[in-house]
Protein backbone atom coordinates (compact mmCIF):
# COMPACT_ATOMS: atom_id res chain seq x y z
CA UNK A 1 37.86 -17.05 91.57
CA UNK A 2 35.71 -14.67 93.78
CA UNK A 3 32.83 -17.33 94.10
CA UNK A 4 35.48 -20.42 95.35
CA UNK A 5 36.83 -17.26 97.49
CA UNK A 6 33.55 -16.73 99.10
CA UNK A 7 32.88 -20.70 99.37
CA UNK A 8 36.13 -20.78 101.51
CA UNK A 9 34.73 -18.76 103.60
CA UNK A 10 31.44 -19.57 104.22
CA UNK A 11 32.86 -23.40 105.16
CA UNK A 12 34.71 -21.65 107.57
CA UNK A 13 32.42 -19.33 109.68
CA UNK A 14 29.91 -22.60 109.90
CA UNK A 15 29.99 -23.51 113.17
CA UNK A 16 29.31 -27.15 115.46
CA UNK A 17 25.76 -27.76 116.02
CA UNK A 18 25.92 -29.05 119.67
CA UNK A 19 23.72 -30.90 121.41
CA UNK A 20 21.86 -29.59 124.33
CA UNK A 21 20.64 -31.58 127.14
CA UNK A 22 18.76 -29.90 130.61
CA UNK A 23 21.17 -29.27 133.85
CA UNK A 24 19.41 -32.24 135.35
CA UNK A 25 20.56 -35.51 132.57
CA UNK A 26 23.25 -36.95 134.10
CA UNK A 27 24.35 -38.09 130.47
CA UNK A 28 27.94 -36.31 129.32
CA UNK A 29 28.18 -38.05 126.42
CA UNK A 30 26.35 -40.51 123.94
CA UNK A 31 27.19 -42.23 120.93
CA UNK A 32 26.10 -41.48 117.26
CA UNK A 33 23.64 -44.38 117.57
CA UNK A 34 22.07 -43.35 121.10
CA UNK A 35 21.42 -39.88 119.44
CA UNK A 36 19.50 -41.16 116.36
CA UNK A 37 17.67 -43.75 118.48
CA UNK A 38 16.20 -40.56 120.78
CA UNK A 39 15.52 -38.59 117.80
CA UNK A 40 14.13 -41.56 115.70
CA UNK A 41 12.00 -41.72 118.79
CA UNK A 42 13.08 -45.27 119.59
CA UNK A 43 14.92 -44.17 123.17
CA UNK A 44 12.63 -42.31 124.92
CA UNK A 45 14.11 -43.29 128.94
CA UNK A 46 17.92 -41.60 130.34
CA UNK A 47 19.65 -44.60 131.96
CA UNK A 48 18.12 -42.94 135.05
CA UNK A 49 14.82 -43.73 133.79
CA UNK A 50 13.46 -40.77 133.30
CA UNK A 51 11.65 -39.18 130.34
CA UNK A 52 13.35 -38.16 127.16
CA UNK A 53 11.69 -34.57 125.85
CA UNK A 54 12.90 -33.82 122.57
CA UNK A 55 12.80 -30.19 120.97
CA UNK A 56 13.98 -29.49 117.33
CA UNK A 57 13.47 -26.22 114.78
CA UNK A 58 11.05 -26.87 111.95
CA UNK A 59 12.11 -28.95 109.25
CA UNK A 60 13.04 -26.09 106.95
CA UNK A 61 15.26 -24.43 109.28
CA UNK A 62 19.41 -24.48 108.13
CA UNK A 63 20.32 -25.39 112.05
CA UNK A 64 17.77 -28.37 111.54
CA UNK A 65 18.88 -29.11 108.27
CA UNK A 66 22.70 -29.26 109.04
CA UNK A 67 21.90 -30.85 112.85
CA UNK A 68 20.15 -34.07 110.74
CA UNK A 69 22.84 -34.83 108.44
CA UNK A 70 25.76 -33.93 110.43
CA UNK A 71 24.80 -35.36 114.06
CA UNK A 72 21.87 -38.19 112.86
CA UNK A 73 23.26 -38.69 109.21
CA UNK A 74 20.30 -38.76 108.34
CA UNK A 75 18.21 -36.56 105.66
CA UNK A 76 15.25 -34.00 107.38
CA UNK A 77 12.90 -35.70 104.71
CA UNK A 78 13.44 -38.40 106.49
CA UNK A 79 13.30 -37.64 110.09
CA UNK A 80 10.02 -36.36 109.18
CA UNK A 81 8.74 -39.28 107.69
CA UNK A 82 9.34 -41.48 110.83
CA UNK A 83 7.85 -38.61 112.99
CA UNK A 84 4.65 -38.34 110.87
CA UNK A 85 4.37 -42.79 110.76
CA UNK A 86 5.03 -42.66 114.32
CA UNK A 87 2.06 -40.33 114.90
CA UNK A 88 -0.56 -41.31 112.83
CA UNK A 89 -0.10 -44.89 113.83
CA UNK A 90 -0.41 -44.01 117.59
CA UNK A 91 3.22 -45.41 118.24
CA UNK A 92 4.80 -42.33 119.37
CA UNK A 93 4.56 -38.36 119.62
CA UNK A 94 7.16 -35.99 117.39
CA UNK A 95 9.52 -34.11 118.84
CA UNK A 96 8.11 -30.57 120.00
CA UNK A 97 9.19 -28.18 117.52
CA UNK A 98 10.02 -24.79 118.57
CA UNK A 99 10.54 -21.91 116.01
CA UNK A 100 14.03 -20.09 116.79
CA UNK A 101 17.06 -21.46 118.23
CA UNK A 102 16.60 -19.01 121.27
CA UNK A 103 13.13 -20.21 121.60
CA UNK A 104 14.43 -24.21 121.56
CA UNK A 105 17.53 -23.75 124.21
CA UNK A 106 15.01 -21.81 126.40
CA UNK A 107 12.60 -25.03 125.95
CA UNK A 108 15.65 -26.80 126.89
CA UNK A 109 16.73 -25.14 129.66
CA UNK A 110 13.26 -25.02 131.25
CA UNK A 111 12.25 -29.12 130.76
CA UNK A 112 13.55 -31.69 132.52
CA UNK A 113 15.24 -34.59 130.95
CA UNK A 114 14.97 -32.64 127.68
CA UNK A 115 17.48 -32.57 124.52
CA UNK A 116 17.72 -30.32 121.90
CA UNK A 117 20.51 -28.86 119.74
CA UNK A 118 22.09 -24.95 119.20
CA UNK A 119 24.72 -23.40 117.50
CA UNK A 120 25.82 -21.31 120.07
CA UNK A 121 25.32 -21.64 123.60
CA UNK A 122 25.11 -18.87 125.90
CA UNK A 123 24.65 -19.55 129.62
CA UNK A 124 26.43 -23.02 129.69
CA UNK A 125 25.07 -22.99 133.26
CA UNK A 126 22.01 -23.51 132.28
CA UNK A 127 22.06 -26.49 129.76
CA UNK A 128 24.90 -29.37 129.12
CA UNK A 129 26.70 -29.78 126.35
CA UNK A 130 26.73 -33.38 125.75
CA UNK A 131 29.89 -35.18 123.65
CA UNK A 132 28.79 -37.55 120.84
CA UNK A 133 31.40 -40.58 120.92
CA UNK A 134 31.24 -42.96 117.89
């Protein structure tokens, strides 16, 4: 009884990963799709044209964990492998991966045209919170 007790809760305190996008992307909101095709690496232009940067945590992280299958639907195992054939075949780069979530919204905040994703967002001023439509 305790441990379904304490499962309750923990399901409750989770909270939304958001994503994060510099002051400067005119974007408010993309679809499920969009998002996987910038972090799949396959959009790499804003409808303005310019340059997508794209920050994550290291693969082991919970926020990156939870942010792949919840927002991409997509396993980190995954995400990794199309990063890594991406790379080595000279088709792309990998996202820049940052180690803390402070560390990543500060990358955010600081880059133009960059994306990136948080639990908690602080100075709303200084990113956008972008709405993920279906």
């Amino acid at each position: 009884m305790c441990l379904l007790t304490f499962l309750g809760t923990v399901s409750f305190t989770a909270k939304a990963v958001d994503v994060i996008v510099h002051s400067t992307v005119s974007e408010s909101n993309i679809t499920k799709s969009q998002l996987r095709r910038i972090y799949t690496m396959r959009q790499t232009q804003w409808s303005n044209g310019h340059h997508i940067i794209v920050f994550v945590l290291p693969k082991q992280h919970p926020l990156h964990q939870r942010f792949s299958k919840e927002r991409l639907q997509i396993f980190p195992y995954q995400l990794e492998r199309i990063w890594n054939k991406l790379t080595y075949s000279g088709l792309g780069v990998a996202p820049v991966v940052k180690s803390t979530p402070e560390a990543l919204i500060n990358a955010v905040m600081k880059t133009p045209g960059a994306i990136g994703y948080t639990e908690t967002v602080v100075d709303k001023g200084a990113v956008n919170v972008i709405k993920i439509k279906e």
